[in-house]
N, C-alpha and C. Protein backbone atom coordinates (compact mmCIF):
# COMPACT_ATOMS: atom_id res chain seq x y z
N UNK A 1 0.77 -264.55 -147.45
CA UNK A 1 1.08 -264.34 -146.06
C UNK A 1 2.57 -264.58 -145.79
N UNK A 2 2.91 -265.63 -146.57
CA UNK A 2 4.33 -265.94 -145.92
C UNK A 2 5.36 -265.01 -146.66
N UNK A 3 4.98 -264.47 -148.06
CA UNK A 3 6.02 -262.88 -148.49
C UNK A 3 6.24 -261.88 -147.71
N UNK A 4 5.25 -261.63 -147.01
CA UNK A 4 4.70 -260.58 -145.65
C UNK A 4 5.53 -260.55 -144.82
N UNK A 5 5.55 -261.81 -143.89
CA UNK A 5 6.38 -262.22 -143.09
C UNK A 5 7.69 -262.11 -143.53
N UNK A 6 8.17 -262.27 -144.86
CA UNK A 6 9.50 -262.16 -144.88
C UNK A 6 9.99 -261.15 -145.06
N UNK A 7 9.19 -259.87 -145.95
CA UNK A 7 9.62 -259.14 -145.89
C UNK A 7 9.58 -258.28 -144.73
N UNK A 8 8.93 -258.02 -143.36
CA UNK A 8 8.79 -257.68 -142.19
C UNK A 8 9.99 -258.33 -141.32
N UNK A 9 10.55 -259.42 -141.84
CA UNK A 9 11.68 -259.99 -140.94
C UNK A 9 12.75 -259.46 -141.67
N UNK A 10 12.61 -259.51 -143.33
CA UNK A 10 14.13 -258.53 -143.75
C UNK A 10 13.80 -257.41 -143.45
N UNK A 11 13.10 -256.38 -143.38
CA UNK A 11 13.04 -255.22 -142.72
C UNK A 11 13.36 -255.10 -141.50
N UNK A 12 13.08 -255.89 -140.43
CA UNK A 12 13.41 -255.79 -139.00
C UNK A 12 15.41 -256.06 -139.02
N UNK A 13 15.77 -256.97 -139.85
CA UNK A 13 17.45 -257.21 -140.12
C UNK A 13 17.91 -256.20 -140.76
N UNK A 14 17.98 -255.46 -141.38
CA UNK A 14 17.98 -254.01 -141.89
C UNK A 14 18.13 -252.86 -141.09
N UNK A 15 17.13 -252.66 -140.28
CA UNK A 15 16.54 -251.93 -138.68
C UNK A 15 17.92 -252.07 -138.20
N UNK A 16 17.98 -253.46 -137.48
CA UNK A 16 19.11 -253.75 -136.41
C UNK A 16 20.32 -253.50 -136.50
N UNK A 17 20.66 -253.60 -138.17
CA UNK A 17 22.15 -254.22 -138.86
C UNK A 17 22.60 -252.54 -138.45
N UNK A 18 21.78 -251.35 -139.14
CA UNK A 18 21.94 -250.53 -139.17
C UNK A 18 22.27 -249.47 -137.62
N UNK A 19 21.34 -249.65 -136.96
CA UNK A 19 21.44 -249.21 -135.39
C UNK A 19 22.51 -249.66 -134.80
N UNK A 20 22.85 -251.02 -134.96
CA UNK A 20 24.18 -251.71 -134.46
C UNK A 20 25.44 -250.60 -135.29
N UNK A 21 25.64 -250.90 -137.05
CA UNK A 21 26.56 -250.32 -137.14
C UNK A 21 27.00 -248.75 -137.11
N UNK A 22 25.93 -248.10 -137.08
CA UNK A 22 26.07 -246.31 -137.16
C UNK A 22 27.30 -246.11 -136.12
N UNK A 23 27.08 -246.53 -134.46
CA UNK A 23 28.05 -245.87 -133.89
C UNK A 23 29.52 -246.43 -134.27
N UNK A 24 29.63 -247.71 -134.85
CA UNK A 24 31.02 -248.07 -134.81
C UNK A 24 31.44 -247.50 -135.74
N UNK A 25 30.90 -246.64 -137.23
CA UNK A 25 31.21 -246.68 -138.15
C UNK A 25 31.70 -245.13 -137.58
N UNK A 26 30.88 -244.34 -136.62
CA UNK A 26 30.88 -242.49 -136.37
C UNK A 26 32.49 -242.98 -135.18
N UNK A 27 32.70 -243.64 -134.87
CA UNK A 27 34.19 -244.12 -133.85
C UNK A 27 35.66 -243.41 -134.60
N UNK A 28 35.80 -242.43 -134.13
CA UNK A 28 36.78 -241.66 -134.18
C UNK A 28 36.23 -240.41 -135.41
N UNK A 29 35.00 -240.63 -135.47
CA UNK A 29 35.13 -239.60 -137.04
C UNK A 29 34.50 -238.07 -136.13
N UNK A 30 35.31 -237.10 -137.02
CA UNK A 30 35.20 -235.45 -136.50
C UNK A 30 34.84 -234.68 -137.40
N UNK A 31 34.29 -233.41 -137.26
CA UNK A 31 34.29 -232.80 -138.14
C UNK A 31 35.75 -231.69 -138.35
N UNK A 32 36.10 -231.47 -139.38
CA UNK A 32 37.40 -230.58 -139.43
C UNK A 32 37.24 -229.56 -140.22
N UNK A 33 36.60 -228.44 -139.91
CA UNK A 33 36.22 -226.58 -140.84
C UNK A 33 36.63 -225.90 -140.20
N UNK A 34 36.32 -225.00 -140.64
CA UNK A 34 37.13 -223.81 -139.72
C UNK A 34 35.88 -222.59 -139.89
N UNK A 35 35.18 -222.64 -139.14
CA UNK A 35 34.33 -221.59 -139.65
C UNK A 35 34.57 -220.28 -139.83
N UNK A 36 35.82 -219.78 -139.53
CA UNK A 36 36.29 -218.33 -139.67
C UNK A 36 36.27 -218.41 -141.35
N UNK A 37 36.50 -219.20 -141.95
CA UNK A 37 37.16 -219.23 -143.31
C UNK A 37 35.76 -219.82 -144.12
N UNK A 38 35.62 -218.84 -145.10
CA UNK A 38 34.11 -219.37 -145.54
C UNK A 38 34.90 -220.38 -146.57
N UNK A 39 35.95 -220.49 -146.88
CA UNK A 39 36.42 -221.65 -147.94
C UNK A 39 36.57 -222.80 -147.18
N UNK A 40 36.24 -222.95 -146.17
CA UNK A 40 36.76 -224.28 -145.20
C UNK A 40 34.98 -224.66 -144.38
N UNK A 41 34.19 -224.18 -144.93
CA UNK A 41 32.94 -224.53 -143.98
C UNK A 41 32.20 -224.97 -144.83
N UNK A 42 31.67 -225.74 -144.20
CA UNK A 42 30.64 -226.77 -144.49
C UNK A 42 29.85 -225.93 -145.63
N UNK A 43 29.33 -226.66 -146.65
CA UNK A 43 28.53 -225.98 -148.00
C UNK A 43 27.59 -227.22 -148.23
N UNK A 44 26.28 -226.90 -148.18
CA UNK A 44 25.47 -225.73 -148.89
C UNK A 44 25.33 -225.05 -147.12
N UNK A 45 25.33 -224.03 -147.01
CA UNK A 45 24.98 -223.54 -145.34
C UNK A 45 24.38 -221.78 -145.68
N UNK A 46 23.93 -221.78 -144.86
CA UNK A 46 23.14 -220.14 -144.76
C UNK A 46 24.20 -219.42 -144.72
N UNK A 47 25.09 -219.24 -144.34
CA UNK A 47 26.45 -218.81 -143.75
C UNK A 47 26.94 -217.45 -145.90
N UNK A 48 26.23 -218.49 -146.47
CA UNK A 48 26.71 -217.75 -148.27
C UNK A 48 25.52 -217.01 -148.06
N UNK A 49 24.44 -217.03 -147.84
CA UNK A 49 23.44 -216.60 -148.26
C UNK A 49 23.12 -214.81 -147.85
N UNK A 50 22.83 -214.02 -148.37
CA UNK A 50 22.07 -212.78 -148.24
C UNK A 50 20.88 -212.21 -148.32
N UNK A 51 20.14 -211.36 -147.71
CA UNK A 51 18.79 -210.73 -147.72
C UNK A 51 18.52 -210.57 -149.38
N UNK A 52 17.84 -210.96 -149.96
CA UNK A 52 17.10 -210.89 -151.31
C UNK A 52 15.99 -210.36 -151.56
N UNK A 53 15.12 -209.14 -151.56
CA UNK A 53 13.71 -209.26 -151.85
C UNK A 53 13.15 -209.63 -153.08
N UNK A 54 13.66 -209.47 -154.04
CA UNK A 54 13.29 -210.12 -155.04
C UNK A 54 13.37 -211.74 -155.44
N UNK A 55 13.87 -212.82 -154.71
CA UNK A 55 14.28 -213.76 -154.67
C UNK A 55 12.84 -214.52 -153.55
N UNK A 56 11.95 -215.38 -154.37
CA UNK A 56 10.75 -215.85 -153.60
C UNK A 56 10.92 -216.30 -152.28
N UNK A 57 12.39 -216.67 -151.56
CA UNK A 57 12.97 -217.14 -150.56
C UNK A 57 13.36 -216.18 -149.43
N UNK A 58 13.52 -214.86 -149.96
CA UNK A 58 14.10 -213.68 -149.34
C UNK A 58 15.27 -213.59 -149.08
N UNK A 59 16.08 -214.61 -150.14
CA UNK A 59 17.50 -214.54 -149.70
C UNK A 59 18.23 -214.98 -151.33
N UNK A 60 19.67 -214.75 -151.07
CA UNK A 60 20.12 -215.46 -152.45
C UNK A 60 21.52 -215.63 -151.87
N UNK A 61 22.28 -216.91 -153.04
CA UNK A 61 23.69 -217.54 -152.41
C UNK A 61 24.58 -216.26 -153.00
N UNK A 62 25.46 -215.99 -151.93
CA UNK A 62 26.59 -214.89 -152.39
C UNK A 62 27.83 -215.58 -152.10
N UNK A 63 28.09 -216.17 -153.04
CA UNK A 63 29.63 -216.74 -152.95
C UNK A 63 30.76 -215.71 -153.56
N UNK A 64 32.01 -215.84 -153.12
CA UNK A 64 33.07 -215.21 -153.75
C UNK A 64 33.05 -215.23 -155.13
N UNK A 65 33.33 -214.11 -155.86
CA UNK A 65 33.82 -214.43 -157.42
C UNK A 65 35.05 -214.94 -157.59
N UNK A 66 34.86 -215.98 -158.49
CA UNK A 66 36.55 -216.69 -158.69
C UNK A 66 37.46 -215.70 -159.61
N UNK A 67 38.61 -216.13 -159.34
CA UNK A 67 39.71 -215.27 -160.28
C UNK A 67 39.87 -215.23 -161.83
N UNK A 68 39.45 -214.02 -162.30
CA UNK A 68 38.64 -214.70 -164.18
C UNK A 68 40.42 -214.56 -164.79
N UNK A 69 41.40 -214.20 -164.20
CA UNK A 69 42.31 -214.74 -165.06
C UNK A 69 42.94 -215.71 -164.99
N UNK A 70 42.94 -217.13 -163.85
CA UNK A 70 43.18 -217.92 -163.48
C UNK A 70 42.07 -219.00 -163.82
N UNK A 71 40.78 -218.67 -163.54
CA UNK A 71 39.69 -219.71 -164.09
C UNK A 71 38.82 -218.77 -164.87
N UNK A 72 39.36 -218.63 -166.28
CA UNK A 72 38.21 -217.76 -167.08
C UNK A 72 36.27 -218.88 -167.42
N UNK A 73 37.11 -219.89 -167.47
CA UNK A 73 35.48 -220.45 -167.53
C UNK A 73 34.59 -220.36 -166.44
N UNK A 74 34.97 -220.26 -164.87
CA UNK A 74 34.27 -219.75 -163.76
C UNK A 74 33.81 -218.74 -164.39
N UNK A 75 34.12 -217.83 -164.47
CA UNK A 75 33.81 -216.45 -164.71
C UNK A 75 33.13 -216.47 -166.07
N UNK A 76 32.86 -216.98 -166.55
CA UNK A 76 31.74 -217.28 -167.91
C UNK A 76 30.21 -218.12 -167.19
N UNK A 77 30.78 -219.04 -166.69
CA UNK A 77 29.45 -219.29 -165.68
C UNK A 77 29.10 -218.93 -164.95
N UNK A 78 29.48 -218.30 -164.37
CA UNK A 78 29.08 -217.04 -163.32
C UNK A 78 28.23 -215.89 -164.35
């Protein structure tokens, strides 16, 4: 009984510590993308993605191809 209790009271200090610190920690923070620019937006996002029918999801990621004479190993994994 009394492990119970303690762990229900470190759980409840945990709870609080956390609710208390979220907003001080989000205090001044922004987001900074640019969504015109698919190199500047937020990733993983639907925003890459295209109509797929063959793809069980109905969609697949279409990212830019990188430059294979500047990064030839991109372009090998790709």
């Amino acid at each position: 009984m009394r492990q119970t209790a303690l762990v229900s009271r470190l759980a409840l200090a945990v709870e609080c510590t956390a609710a208390l610190a979220s907003p001080a920690l989000a205090k001044g923070v922004e987001p900074r993308f640019d969504l015109d620019d698919p190199a500047g937006a937020p990733f993983p996002s639907d925003r890459y993605t295209v109509p797929e029918a063959d793809h069980l999801t109905g969609l697949r990621v279409n990212l830019p191809k990188p430059d294979c004479s500047t990064r030839p190993t991109d372009c090998e994994n790709v």
